[in-house]
C-alpha atoms as a PDB file:
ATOM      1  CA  UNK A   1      96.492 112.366 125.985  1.00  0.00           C
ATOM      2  CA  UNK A   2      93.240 110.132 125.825  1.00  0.00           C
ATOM      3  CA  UNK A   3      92.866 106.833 126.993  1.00  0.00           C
ATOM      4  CA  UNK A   4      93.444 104.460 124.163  1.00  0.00           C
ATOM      5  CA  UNK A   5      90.680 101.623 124.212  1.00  0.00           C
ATOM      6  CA  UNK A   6      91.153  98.901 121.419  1.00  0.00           C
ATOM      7  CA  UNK A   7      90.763 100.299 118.226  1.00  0.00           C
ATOM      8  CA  UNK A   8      89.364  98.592 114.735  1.00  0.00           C
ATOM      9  CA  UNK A   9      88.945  99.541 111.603  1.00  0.00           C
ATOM     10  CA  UNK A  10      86.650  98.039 108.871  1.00  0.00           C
ATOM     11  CA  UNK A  11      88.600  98.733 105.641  1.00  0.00           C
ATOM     12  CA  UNK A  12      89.017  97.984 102.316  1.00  0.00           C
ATOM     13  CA  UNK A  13      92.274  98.019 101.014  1.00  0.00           C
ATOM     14  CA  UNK A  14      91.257 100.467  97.470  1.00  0.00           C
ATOM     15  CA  UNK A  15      89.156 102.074  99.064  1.00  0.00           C
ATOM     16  CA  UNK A  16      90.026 106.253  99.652  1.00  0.00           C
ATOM     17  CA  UNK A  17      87.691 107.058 102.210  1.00  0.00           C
ATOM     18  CA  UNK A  18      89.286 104.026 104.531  1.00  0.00           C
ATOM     19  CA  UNK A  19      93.007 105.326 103.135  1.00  0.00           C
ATOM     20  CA  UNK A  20      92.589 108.705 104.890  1.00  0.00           C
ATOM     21  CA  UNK A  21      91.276 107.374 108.377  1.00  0.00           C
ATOM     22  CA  UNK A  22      94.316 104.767 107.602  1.00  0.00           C
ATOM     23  CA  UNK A  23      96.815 107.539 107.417  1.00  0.00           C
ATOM     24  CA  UNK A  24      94.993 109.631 110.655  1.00  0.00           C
ATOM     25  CA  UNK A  25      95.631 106.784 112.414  1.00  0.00           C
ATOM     26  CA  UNK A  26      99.111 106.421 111.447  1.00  0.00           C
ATOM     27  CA  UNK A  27     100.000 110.128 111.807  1.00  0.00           C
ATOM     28  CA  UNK A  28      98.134 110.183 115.503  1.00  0.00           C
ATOM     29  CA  UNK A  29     100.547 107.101 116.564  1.00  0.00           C
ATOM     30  CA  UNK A  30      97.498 104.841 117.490  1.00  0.00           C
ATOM     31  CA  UNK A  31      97.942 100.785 116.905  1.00  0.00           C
ATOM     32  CA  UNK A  32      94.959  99.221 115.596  1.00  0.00           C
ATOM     33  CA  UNK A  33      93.542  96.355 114.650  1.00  0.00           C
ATOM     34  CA  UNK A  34      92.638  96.118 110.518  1.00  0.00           C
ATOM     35  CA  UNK A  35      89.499  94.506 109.325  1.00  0.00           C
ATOM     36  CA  UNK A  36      89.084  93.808 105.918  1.00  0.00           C
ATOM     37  CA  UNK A  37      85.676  94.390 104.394  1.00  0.00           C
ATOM     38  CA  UNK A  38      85.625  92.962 100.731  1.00  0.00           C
ATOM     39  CA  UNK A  39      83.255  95.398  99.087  1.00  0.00           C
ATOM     40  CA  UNK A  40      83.644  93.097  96.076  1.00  0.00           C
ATOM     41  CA  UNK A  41      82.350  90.124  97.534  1.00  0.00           C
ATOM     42  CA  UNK A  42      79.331  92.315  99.258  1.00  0.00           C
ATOM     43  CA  UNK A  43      80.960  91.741 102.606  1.00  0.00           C
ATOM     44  CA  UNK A  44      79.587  94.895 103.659  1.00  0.00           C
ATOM     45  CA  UNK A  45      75.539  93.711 103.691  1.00  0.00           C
ATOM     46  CA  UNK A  46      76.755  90.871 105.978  1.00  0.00           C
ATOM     47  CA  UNK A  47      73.961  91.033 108.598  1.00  0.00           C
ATOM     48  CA  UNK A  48      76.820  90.878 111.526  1.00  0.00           C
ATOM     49  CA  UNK A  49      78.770  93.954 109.664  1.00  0.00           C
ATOM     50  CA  UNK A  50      75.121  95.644 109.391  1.00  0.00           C
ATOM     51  CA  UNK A  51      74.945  95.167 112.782  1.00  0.00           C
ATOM     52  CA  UNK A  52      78.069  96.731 113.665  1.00  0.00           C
ATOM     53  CA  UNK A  53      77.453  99.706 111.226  1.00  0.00           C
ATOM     54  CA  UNK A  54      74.324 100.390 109.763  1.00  0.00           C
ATOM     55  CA  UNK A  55      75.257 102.715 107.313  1.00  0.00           C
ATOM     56  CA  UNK A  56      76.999  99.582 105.983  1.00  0.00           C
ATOM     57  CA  UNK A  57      80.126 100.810 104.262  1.00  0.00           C
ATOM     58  CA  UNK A  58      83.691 101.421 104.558  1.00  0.00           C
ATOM     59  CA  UNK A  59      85.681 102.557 107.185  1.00  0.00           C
ATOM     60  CA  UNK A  60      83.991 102.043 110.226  1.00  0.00           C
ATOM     61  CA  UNK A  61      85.773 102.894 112.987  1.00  0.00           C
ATOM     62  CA  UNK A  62      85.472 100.948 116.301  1.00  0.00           C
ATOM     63  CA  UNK A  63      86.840 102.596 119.317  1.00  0.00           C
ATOM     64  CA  UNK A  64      86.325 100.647 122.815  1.00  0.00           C
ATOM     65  CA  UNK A  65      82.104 100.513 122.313  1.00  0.00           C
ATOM     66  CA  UNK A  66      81.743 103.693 120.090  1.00  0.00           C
ATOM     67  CA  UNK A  67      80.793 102.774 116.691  1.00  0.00           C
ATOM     68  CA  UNK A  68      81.438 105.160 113.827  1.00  0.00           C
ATOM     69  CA  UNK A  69      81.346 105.290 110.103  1.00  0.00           C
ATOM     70  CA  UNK A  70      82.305 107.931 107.695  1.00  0.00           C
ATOM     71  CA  UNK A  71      85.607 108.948 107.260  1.00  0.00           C
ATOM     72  CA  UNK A  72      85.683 113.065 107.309  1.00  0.00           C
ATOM     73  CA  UNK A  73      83.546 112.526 110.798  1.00  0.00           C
ATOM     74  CA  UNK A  74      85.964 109.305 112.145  1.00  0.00           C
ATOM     75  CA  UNK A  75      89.106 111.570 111.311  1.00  0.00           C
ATOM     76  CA  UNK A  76      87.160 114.163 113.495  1.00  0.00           C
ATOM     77  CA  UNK A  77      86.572 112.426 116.147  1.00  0.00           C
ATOM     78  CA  UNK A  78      90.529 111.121 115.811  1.00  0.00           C
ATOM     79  CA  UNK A  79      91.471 114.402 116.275  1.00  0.00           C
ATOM     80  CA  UNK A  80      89.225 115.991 119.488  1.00  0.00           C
ATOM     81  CA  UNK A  81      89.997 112.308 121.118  1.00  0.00           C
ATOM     82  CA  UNK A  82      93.260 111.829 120.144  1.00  0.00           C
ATOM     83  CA  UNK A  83      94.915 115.539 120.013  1.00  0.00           C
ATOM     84  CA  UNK A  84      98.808 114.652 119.605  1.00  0.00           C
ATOM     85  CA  UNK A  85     100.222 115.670 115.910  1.00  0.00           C
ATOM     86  CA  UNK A  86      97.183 117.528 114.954  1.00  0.00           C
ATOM     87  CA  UNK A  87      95.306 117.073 111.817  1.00  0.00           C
ATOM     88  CA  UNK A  88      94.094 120.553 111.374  1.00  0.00           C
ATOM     89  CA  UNK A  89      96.644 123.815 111.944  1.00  0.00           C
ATOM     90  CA  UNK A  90      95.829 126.763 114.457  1.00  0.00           C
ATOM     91  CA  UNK A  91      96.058 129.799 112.086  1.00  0.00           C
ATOM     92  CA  UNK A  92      91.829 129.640 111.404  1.00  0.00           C
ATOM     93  CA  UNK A  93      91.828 131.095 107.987  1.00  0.00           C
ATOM     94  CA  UNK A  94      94.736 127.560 107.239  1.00  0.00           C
ATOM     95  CA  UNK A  95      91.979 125.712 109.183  1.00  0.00           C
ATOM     96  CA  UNK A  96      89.118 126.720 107.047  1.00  0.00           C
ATOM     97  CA  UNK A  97      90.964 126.155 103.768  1.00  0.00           C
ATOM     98  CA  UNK A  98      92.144 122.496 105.178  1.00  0.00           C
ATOM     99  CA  UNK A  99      88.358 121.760 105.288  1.00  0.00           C
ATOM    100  CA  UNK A 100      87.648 123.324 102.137  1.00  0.00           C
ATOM    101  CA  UNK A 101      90.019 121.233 100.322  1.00  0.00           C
ATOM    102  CA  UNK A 102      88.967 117.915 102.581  1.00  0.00           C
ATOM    103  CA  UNK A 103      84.986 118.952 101.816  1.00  0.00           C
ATOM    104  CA  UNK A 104      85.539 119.325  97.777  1.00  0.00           C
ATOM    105  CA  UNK A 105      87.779 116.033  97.379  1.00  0.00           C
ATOM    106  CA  UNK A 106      85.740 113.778  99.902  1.00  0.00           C
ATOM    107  CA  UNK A 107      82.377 115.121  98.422  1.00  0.00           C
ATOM    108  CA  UNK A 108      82.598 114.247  94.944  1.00  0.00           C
ATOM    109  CA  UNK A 109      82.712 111.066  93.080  1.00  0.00           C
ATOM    110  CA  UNK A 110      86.585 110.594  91.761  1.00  0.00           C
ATOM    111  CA  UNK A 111      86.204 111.107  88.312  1.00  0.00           C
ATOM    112  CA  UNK A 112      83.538 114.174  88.461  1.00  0.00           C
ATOM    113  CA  UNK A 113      86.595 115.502  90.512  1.00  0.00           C
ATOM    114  CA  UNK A 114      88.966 114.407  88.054  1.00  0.00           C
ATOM    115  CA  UNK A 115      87.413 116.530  84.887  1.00  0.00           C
ATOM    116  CA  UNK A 116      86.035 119.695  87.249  1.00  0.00           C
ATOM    117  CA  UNK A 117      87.588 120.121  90.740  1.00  0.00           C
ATOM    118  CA  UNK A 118      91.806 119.084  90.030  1.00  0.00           C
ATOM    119  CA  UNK A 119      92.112 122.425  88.046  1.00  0.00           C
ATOM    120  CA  UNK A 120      90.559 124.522  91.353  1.00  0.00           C
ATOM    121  CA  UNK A 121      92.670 122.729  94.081  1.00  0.00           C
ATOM    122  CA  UNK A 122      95.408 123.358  92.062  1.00  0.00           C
ATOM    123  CA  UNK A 123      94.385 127.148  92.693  1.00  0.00           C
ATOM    124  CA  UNK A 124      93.799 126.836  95.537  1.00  0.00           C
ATOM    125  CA  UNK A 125      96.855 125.081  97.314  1.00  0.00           C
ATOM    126  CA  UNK A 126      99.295 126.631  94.784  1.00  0.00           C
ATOM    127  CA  UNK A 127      99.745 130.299  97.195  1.00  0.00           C
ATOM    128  CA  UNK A 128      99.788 128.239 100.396  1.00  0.00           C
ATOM    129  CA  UNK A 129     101.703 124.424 100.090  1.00  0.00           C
ATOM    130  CA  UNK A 130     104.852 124.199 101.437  1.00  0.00           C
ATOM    131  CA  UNK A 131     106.255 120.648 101.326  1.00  0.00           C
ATOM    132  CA  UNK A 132     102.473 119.801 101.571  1.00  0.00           C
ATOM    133  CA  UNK A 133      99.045 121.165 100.504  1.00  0.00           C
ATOM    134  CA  UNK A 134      98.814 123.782 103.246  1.00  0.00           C
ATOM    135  CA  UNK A 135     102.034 124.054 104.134  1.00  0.00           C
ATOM    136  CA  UNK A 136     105.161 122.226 105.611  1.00  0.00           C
ATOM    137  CA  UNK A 137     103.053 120.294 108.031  1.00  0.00           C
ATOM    138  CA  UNK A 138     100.902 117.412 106.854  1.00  0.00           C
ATOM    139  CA  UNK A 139      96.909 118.267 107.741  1.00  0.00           C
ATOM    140  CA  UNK A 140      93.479 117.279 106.812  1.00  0.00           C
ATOM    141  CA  UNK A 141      93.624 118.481 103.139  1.00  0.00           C
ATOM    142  CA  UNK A 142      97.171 116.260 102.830  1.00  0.00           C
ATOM    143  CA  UNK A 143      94.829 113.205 103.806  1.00  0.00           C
ATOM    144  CA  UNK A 144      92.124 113.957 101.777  1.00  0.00           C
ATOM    145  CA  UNK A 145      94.455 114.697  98.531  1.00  0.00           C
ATOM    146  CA  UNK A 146      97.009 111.656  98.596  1.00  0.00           C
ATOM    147  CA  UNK A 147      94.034 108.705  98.131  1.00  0.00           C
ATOM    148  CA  UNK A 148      92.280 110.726  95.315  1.00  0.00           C
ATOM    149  CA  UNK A 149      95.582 111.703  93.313  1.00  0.00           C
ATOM    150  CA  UNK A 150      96.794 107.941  93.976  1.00  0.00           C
ATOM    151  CA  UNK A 151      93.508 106.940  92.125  1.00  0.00           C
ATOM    152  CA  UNK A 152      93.548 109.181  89.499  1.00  0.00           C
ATOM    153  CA  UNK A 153      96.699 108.325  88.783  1.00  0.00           C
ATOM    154  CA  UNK A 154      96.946 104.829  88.975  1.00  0.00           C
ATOM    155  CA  UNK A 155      93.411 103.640  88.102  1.00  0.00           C
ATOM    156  CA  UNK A 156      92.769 106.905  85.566  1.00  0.00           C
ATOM    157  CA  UNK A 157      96.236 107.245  84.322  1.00  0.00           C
ATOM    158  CA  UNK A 158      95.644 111.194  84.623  1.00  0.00           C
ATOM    159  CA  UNK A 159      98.924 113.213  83.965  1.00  0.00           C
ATOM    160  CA  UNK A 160      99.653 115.127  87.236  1.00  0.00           C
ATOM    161  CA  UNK A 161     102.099 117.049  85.062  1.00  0.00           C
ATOM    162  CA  UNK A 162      99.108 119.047  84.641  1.00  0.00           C
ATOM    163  CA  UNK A 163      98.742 120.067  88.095  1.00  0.00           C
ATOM    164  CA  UNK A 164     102.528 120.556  89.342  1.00  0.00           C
ATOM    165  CA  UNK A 165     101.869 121.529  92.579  1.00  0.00           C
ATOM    166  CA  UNK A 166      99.597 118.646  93.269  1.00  0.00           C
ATOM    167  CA  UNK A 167     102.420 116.441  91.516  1.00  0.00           C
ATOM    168  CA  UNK A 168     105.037 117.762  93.949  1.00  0.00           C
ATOM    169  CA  UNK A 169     102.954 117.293  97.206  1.00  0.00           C
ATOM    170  CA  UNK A 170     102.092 113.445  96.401  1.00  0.00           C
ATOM    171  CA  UNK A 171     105.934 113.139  95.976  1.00  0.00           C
ATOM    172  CA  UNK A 172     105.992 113.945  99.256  1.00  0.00           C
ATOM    173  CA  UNK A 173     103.551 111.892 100.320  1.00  0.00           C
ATOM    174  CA  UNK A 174     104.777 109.200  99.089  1.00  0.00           C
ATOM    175  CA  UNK A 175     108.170 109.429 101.419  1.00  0.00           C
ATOM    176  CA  UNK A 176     105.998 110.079 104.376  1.00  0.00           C
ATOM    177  CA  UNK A 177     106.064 106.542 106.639  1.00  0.00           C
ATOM    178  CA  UNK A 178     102.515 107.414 107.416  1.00  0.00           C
ATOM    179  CA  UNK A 179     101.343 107.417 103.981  1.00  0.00           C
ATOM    180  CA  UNK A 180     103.557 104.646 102.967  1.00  0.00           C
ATOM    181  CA  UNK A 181     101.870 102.118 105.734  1.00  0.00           C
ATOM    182  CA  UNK A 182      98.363 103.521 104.693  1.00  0.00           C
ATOM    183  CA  UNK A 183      98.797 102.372 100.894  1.00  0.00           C
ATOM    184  CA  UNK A 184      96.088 100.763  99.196  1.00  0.00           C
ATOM    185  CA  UNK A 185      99.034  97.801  98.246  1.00  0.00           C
ATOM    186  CA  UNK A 186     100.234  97.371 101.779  1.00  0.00           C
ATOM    187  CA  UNK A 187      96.951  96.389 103.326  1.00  0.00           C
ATOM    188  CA  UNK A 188      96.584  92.961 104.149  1.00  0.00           C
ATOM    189  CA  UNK A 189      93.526  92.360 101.907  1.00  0.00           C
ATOM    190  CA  UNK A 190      95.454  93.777  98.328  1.00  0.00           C
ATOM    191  CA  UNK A 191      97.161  90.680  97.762  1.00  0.00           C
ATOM    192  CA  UNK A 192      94.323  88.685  97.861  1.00  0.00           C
ATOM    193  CA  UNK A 193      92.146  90.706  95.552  1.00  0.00           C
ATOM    194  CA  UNK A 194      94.955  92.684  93.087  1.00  0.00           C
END
């Protein structure tokens, strides 16, 4: 295993791109220190958060002096540093579709996805998920899926009875401990802002 520096993350506690580098971290076992970013506020053009991250939004993931912001590349780098409970599965052509899913739900604004792409991950997962998207392991697509379906169901009221197999795998997400920490209403900065 790597050497663990300190880790931090700039997050936001609604926010779905810092929710899946939330659960990585939880499902890799690494302690880390939360920093809230209130996007509300505009805490994010700060000139010292600018500093730290150029890009200036959320997460940004600080690891000992390496700086870096996006989550589909942070979760990345999580998993070639940190390679215990991996995030993506061996089998290549399970690998591929983990990053297909990932790509389509982390690419797309969450109500473009809502009206075109639910219907086609629904196709997509429905031959392969097992007690999760891909299977009975969680992976990449599992942390891409459980932020977006937890927004489109609580802030878009969709009906995931519409998309069963979807419906069934946030179940299980949602009596996962590393999904449970990584809730948008667990973070530290919800309370304050809810």
């Amino acid at each position: 295993m790597a050497e663990t520096g300190k880790i931090t993350l700039y997050s936001y506690w609604r926010s779905s791109c810092s929710q899946r580098v939330r659960i990585a971290l939880n499902l890799k076992g690494l302690n880390y220190e939360y920093k809230a970013v209130n996007l509300l506020k505009g805490e994010h053009f700060d000139p010292e958060f600018e500093k730290l991250n150029p890009v200036r939004y959320v997460p940004a993931l600080v690891d000992g002096d390496f700086v870096l912001a996006d989550s589909f590349a942070i979760i990345l780098y999580l998993e070639d540093k940190y390679p215990q409970n991996p995030l993506l599965p061996q089998d290549l052509k399970m690998k591929a579709l983990n990053i297909q899913v990932s790509h389509i739900w982390g690419c797309h604004d969450i109500k473009l996805y809502l009206s075109l792409f639910s219907p086609a991950i629904e196709k997509l997962i429905k031959e392969t998920a097992g007690k999760y998207a891909t299977g009975d392991e969680v992976y990449l697509a599992d942390l891409f899926l459980a932020p977006q379906i937890y927004s489109a169901t609580s802030r878009f009221q969709i009906d995931m009875s519409l998309y069963p197999t979807l419906a069934r795998v946030s179940q299980a997400y949602d009596e996962h401990a590393a999904f449970q920490a990584a809730h948008p209403l667990k973070q530290p900065d919800a309370q304050s802002q809810s």
